[in-house]
PDB file of N, CA and C in Angstrom:
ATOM      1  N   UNK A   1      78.703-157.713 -84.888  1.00  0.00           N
ATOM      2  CA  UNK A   1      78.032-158.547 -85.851  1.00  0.00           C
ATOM      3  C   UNK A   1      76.786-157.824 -86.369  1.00  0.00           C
ATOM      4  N   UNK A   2      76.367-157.577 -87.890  1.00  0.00           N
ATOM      5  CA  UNK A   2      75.231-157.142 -88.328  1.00  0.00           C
ATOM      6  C   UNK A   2      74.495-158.064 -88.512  1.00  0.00           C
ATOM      7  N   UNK A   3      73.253-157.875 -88.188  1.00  0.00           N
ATOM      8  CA  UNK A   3      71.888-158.676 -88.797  1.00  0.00           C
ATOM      9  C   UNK A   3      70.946-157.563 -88.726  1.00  0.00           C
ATOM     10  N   UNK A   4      69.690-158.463 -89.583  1.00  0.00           N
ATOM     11  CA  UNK A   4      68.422-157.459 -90.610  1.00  0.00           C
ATOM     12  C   UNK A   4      67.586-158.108 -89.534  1.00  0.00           C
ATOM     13  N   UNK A   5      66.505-156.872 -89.592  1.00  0.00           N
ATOM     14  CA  UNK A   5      65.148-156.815 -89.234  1.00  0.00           C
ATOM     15  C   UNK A   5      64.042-156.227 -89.633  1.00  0.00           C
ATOM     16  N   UNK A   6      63.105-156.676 -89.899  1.00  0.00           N
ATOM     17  CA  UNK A   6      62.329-156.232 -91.285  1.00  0.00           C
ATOM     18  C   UNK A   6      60.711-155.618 -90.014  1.00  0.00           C
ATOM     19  N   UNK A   7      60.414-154.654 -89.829  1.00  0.00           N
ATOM     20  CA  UNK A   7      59.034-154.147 -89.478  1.00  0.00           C
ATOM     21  C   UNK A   7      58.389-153.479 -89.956  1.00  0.00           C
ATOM     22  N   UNK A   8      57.022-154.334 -89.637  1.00  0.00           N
ATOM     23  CA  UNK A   8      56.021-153.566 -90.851  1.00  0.00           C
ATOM     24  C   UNK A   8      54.423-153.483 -90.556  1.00  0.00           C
ATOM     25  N   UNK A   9      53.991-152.182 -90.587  1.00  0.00           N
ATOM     26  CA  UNK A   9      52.865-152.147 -89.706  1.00  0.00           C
ATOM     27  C   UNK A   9      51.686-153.398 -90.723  1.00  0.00           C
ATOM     28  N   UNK A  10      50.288-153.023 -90.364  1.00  0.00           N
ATOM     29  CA  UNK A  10      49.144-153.942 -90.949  1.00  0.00           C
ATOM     30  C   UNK A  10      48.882-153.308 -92.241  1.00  0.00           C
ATOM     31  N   UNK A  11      49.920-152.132 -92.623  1.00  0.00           N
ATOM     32  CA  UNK A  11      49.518-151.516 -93.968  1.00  0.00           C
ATOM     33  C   UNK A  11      50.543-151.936 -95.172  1.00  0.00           C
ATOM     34  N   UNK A  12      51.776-152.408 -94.648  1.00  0.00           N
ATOM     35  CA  UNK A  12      52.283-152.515 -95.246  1.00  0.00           C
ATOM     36  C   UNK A  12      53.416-151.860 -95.485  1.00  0.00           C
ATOM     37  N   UNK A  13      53.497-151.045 -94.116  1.00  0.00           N
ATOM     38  CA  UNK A  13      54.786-149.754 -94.483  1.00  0.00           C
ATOM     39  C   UNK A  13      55.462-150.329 -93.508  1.00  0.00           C
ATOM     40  N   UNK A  14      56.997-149.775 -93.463  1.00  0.00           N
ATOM     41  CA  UNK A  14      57.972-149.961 -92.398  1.00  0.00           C
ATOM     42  C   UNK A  14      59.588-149.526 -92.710  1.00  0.00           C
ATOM     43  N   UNK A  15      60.320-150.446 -92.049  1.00  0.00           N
ATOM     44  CA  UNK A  15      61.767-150.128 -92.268  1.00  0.00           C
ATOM     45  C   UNK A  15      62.485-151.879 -92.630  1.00  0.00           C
ATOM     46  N   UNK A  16      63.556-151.810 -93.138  1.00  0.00           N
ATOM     47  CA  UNK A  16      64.301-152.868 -93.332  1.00  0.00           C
ATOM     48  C   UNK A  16      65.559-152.185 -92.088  1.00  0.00           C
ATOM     49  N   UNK A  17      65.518-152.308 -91.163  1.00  0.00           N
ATOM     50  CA  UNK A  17      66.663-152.510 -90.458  1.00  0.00           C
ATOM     51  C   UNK A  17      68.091-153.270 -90.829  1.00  0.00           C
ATOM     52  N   UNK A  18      68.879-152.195 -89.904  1.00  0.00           N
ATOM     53  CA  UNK A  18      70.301-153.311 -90.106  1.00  0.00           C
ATOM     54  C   UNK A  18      70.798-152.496 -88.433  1.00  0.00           C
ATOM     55  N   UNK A  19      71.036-153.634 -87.797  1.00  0.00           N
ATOM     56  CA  UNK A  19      71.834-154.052 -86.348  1.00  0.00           C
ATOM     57  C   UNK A  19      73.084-154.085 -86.333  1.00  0.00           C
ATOM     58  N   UNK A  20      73.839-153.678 -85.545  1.00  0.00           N
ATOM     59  CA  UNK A  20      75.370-153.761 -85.701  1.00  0.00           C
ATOM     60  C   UNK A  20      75.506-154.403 -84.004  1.00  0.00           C
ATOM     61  N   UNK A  21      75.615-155.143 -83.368  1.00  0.00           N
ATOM     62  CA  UNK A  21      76.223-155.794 -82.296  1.00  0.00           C
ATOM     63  C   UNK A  21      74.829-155.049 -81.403  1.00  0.00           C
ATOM     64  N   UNK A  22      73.821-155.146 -82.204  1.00  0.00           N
ATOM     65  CA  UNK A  22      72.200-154.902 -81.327  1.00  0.00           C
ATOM     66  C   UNK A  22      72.334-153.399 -81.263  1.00  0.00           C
ATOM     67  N   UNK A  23      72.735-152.412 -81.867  1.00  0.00           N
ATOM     68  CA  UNK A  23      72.568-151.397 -82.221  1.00  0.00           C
ATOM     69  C   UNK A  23      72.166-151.021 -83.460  1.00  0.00           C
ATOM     70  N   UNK A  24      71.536-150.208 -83.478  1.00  0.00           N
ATOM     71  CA  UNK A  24      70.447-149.687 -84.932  1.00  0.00           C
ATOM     72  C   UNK A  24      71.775-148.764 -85.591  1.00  0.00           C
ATOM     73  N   UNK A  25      72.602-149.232 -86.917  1.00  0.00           N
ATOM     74  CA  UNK A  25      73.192-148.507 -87.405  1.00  0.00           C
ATOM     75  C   UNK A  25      72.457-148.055 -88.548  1.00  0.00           C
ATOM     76  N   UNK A  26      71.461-148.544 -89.621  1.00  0.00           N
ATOM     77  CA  UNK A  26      71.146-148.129 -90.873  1.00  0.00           C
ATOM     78  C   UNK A  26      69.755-148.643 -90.780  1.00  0.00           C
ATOM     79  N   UNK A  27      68.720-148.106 -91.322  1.00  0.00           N
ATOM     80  CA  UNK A  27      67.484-148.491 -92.016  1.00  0.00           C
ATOM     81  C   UNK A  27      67.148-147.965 -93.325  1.00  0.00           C
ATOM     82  N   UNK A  28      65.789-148.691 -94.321  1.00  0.00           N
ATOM     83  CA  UNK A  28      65.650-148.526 -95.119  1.00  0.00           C
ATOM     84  C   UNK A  28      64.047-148.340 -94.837  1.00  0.00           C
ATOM     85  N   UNK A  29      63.445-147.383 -95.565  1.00  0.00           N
ATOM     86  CA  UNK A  29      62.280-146.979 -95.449  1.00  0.00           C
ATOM     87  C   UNK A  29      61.472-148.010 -95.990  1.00  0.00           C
ATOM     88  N   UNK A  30      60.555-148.677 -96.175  1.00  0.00           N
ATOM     89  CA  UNK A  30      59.717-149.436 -97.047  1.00  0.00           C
ATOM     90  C   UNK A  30      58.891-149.653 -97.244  1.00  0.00           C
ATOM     91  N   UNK A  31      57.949-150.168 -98.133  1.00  0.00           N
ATOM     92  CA  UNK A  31      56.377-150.458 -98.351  1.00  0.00           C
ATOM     93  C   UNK A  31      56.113-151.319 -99.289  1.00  0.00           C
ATOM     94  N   UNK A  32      55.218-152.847 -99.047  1.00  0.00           N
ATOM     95  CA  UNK A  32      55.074-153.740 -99.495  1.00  0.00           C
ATOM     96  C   UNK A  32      53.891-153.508 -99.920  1.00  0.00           C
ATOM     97  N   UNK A  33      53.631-153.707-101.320  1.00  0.00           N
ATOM     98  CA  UNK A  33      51.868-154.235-101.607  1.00  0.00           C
ATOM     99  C   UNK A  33      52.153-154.675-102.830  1.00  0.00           C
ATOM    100  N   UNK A  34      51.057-156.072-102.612  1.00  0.00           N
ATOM    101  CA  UNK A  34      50.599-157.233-103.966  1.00  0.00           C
ATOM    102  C   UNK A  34      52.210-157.638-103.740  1.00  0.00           C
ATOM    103  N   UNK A  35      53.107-157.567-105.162  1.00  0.00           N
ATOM    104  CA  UNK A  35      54.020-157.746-105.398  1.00  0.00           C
ATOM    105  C   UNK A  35      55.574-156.893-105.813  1.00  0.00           C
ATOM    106  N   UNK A  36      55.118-155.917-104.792  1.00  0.00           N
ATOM    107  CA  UNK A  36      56.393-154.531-105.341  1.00  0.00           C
ATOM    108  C   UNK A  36      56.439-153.991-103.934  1.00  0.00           C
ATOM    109  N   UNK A  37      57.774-154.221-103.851  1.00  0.00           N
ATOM    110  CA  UNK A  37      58.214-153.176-102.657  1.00  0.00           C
ATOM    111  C   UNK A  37      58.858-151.881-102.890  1.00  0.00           C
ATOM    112  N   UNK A  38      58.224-151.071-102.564  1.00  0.00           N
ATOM    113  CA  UNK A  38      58.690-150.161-103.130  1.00  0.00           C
ATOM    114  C   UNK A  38      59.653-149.155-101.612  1.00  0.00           C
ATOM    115  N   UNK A  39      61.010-148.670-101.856  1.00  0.00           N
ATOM    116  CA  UNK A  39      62.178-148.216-100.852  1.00  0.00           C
ATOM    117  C   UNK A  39      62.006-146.911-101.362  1.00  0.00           C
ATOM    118  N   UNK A  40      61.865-145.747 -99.968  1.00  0.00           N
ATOM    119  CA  UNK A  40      61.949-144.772-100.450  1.00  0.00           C
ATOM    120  C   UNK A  40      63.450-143.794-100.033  1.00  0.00           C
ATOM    121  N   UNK A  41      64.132-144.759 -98.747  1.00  0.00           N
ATOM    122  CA  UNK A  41      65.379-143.617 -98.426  1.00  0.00           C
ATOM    123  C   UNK A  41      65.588-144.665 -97.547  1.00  0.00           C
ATOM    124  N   UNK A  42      67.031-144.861 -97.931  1.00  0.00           N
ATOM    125  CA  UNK A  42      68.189-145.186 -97.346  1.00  0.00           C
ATOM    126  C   UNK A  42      68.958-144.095 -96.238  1.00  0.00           C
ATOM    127  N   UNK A  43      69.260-144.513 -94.675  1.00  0.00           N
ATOM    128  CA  UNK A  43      70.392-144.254 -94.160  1.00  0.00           C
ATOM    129  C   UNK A  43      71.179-144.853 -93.140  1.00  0.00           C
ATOM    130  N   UNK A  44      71.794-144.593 -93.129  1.00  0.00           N
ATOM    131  CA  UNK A  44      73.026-144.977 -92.161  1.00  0.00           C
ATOM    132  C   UNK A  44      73.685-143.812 -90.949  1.00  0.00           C
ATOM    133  N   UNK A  45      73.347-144.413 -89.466  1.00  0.00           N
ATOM    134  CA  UNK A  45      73.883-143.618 -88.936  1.00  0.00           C
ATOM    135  C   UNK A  45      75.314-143.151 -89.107  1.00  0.00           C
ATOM    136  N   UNK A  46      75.739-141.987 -88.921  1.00  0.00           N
ATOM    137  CA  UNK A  46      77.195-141.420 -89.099  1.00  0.00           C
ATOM    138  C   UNK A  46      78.314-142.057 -88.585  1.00  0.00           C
ATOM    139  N   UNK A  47      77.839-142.414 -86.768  1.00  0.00           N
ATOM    140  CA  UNK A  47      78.800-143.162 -86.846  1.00  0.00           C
ATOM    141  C   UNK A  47      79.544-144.578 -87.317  1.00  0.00           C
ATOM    142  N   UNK A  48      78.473-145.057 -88.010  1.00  0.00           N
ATOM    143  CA  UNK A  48      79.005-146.096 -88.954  1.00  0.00           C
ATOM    144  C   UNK A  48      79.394-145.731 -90.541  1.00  0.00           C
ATOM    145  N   UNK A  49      79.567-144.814 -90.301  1.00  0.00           N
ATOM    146  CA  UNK A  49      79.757-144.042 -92.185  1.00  0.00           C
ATOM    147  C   UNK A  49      80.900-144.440 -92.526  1.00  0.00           C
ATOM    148  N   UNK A  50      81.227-144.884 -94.343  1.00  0.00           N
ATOM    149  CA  UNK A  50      81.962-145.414 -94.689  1.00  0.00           C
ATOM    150  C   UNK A  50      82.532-147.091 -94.437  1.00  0.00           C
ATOM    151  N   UNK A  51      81.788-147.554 -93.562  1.00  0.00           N
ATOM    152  CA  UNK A  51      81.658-149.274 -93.559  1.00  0.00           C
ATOM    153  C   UNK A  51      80.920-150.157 -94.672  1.00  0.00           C
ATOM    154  N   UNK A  52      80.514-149.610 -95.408  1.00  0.00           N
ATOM    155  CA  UNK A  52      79.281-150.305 -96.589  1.00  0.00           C
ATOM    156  C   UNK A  52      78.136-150.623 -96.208  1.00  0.00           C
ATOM    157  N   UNK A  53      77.449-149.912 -94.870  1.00  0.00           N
ATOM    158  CA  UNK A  53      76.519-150.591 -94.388  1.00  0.00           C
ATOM    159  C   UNK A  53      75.327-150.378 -95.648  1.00  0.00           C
ATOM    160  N   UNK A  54      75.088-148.999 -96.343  1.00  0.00           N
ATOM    161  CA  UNK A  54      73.869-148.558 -97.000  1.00  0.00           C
ATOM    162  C   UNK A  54      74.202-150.340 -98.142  1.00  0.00           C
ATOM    163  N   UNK A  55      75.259-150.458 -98.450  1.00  0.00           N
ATOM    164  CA  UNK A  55      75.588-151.637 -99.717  1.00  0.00           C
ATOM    165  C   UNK A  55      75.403-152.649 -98.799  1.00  0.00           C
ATOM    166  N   UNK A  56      75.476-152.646 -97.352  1.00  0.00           N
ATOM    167  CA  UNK A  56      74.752-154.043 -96.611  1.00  0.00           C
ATOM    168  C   UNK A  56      73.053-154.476 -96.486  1.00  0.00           C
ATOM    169  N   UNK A  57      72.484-152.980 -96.528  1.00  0.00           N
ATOM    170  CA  UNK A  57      71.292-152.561 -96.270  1.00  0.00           C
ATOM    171  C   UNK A  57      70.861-153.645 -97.950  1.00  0.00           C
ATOM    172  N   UNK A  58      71.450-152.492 -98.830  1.00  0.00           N
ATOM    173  CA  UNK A  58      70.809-152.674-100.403  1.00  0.00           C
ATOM    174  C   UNK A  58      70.985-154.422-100.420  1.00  0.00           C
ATOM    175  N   UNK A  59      72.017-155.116-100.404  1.00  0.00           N
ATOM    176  CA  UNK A  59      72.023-156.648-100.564  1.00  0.00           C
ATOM    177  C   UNK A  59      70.878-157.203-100.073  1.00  0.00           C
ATOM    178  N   UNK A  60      70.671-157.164 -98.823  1.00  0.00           N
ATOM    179  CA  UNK A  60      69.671-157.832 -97.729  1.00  0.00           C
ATOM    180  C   UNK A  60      68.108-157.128 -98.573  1.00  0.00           C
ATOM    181  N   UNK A  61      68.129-155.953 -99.174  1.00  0.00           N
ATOM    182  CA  UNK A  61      66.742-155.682 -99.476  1.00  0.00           C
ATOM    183  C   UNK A  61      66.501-156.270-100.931  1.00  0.00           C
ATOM    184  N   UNK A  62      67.381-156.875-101.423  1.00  0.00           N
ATOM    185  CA  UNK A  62      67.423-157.378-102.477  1.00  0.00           C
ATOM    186  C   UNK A  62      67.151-158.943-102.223  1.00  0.00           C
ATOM    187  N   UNK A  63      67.959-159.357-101.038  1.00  0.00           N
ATOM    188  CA  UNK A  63      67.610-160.423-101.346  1.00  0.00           C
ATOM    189  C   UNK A  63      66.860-160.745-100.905  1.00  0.00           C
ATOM    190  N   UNK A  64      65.705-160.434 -99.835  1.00  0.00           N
ATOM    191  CA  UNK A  64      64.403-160.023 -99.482  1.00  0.00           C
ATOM    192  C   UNK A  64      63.442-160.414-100.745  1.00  0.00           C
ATOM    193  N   UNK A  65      63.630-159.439-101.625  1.00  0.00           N
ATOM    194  CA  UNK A  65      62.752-159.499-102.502  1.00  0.00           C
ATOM    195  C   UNK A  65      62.632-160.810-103.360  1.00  0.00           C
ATOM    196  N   UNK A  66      63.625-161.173-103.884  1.00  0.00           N
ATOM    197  CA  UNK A  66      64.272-162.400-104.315  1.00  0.00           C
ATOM    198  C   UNK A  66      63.765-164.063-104.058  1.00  0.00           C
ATOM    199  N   UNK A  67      63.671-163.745-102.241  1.00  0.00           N
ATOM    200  CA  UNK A  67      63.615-164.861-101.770  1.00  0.00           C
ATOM    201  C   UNK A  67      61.510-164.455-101.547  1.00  0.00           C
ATOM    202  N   UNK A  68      60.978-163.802-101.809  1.00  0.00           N
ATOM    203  CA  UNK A  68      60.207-163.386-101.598  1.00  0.00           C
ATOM    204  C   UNK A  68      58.987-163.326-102.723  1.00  0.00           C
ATOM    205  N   UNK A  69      60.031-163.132-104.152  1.00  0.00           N
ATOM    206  CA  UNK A  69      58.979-163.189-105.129  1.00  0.00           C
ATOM    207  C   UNK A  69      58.936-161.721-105.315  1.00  0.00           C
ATOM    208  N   UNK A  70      59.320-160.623-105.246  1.00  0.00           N
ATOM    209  CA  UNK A  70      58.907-159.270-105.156  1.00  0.00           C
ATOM    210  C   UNK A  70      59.897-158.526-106.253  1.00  0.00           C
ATOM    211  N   UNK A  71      59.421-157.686-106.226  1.00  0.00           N
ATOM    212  CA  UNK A  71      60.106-156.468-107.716  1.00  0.00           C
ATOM    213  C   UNK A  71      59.916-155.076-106.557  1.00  0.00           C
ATOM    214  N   UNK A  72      61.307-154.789-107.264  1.00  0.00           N
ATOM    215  CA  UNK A  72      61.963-153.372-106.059  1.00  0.00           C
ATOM    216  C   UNK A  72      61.482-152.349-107.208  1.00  0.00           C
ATOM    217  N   UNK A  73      60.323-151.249-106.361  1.00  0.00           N
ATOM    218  CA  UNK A  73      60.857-149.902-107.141  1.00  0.00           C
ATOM    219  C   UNK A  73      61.600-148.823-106.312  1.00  0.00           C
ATOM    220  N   UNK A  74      62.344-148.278-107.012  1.00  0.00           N
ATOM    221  CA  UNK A  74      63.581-147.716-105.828  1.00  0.00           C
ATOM    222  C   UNK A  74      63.187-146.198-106.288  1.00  0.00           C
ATOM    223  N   UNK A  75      62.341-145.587-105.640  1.00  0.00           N
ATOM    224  CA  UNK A  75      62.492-144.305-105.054  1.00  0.00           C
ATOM    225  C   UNK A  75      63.703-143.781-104.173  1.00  0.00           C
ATOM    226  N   UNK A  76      64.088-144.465-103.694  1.00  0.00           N
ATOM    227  CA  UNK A  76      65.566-143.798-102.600  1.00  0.00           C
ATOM    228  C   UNK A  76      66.289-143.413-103.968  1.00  0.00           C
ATOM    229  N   UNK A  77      67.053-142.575-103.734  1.00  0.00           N
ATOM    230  CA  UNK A  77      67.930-142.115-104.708  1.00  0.00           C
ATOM    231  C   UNK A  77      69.159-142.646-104.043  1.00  0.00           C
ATOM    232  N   UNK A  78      69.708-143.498-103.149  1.00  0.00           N
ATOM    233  CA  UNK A  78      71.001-144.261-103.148  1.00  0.00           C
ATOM    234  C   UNK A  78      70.296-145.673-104.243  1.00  0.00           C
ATOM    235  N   UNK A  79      69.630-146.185-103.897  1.00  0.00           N
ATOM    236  CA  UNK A  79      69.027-148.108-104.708  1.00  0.00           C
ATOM    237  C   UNK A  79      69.169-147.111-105.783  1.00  0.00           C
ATOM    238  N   UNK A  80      68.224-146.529-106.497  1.00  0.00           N
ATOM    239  CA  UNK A  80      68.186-146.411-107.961  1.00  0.00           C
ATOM    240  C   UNK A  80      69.126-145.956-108.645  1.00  0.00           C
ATOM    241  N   UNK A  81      69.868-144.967-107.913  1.00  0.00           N
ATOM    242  CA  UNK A  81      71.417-144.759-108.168  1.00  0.00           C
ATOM    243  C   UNK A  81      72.093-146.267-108.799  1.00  0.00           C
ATOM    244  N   UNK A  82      72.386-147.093-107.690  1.00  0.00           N
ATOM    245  CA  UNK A  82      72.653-148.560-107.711  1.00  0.00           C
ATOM    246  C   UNK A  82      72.378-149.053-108.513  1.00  0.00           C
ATOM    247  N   UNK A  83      71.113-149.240-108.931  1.00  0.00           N
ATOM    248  CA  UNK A  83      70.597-150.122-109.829  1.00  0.00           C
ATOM    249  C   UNK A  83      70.576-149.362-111.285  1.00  0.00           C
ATOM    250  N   UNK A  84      70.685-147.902-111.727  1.00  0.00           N
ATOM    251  CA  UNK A  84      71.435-147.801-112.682  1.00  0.00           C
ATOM    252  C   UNK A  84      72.699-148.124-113.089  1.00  0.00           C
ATOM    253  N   UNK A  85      73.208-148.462-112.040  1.00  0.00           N
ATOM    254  CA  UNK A  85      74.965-148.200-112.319  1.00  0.00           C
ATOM    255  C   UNK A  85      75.154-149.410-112.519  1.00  0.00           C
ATOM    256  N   UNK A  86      74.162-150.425-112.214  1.00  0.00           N
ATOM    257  CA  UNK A  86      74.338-152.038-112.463  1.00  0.00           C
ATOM    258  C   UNK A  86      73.156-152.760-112.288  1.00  0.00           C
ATOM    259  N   UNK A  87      72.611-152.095-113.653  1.00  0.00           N
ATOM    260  CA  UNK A  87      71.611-152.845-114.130  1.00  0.00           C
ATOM    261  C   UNK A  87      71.247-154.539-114.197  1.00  0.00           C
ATOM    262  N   UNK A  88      72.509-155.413-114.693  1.00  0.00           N
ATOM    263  CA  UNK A  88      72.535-156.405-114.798  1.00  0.00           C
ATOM    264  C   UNK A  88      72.485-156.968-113.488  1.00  0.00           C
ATOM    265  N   UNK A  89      73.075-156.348-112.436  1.00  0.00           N
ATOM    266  CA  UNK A  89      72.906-157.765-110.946  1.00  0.00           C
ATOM    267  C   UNK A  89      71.433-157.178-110.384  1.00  0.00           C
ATOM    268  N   UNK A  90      70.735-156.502-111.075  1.00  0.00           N
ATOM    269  CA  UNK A  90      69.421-156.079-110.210  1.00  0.00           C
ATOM    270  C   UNK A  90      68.459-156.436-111.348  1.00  0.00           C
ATOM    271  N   UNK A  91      68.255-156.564-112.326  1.00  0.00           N
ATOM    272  CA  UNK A  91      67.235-156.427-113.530  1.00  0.00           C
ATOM    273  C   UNK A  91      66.078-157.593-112.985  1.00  0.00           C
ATOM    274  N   UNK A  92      66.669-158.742-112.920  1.00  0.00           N
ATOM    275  CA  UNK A  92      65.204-159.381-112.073  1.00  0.00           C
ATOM    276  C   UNK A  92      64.634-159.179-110.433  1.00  0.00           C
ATOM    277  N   UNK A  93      65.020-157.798-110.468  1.00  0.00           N
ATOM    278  CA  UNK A  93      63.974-157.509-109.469  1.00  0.00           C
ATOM    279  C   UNK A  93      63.695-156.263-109.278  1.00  0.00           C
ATOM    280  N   UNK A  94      63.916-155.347-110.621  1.00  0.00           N
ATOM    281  CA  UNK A  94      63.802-154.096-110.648  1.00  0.00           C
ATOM    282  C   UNK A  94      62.669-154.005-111.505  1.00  0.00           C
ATOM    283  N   UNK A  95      61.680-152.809-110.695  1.00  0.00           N
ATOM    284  CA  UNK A  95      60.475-152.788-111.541  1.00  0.00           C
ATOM    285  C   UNK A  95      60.441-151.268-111.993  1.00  0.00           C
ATOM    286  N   UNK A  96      60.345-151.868-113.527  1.00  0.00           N
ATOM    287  CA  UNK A  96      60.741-150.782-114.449  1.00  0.00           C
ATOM    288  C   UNK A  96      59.880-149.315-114.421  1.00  0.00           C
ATOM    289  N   UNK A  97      58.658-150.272-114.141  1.00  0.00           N
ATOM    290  CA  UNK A  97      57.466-149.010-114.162  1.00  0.00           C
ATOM    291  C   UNK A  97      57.973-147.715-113.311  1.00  0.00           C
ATOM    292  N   UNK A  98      58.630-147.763-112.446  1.00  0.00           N
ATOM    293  CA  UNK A  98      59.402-146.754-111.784  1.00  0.00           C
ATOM    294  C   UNK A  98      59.841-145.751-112.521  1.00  0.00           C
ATOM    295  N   UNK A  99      60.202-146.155-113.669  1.00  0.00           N
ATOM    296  CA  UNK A  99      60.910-145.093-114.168  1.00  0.00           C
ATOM    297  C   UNK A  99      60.253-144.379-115.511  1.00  0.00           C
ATOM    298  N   UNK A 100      59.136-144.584-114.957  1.00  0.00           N
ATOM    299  CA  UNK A 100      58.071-143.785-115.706  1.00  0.00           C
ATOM    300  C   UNK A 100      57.614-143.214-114.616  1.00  0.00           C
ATOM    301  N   UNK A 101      57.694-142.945-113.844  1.00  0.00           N
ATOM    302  CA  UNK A 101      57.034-141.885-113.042  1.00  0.00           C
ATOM    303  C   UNK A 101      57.428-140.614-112.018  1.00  0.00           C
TER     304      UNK A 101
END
């Protein structure tokens, strides 16, 4: 069974975890401030490769944000990958300014 776990020091940095039967298969790098979280790298351990976990990871950090009020800028080059390729299921919570920089 997977479930998320979100840690995050007093600065604001951390990981979005993902658990597979209480084993650490995937995390997501992260950093919260004001209202933008900004993800810098996605992975997934190997031996879970090819299960969809990084597309389990990306859902849960989405809907994080969502349920949260927050705008994703996706430095990871798997999310922004993503969120070019489907603009429309991410646009309210993709922060554009990203891609100016």
């Amino acid at each position: 069974m997977e479930t998320f776990e979100v840690k995050l020091n007093d600065n604001g940095r951390g990981e979005l975890l993902l658990l597979s039967d209480s084993l650490q298969a995937g995390k997501m790098d992260i950093f919260i401030r004001n209202s933008v979280l900004t993800v810098y790298h996605t992975e997934v351990d190997p031996i879970y490769a090819g299960k969809g976990f990084a597309k389990l990871l990306l859902d849960e950090l989405v809907r994080k944000a969502r349920e949260e009020a927050l705008m994703i800028k996706p430095l990871c080059p798997y999310v922004h990958g993503q969120f070019k390729k489907n603009p429309d299921l991410f646009a309210d919570v993709w922060w554009k300014q990203a891609e100016e920089n």
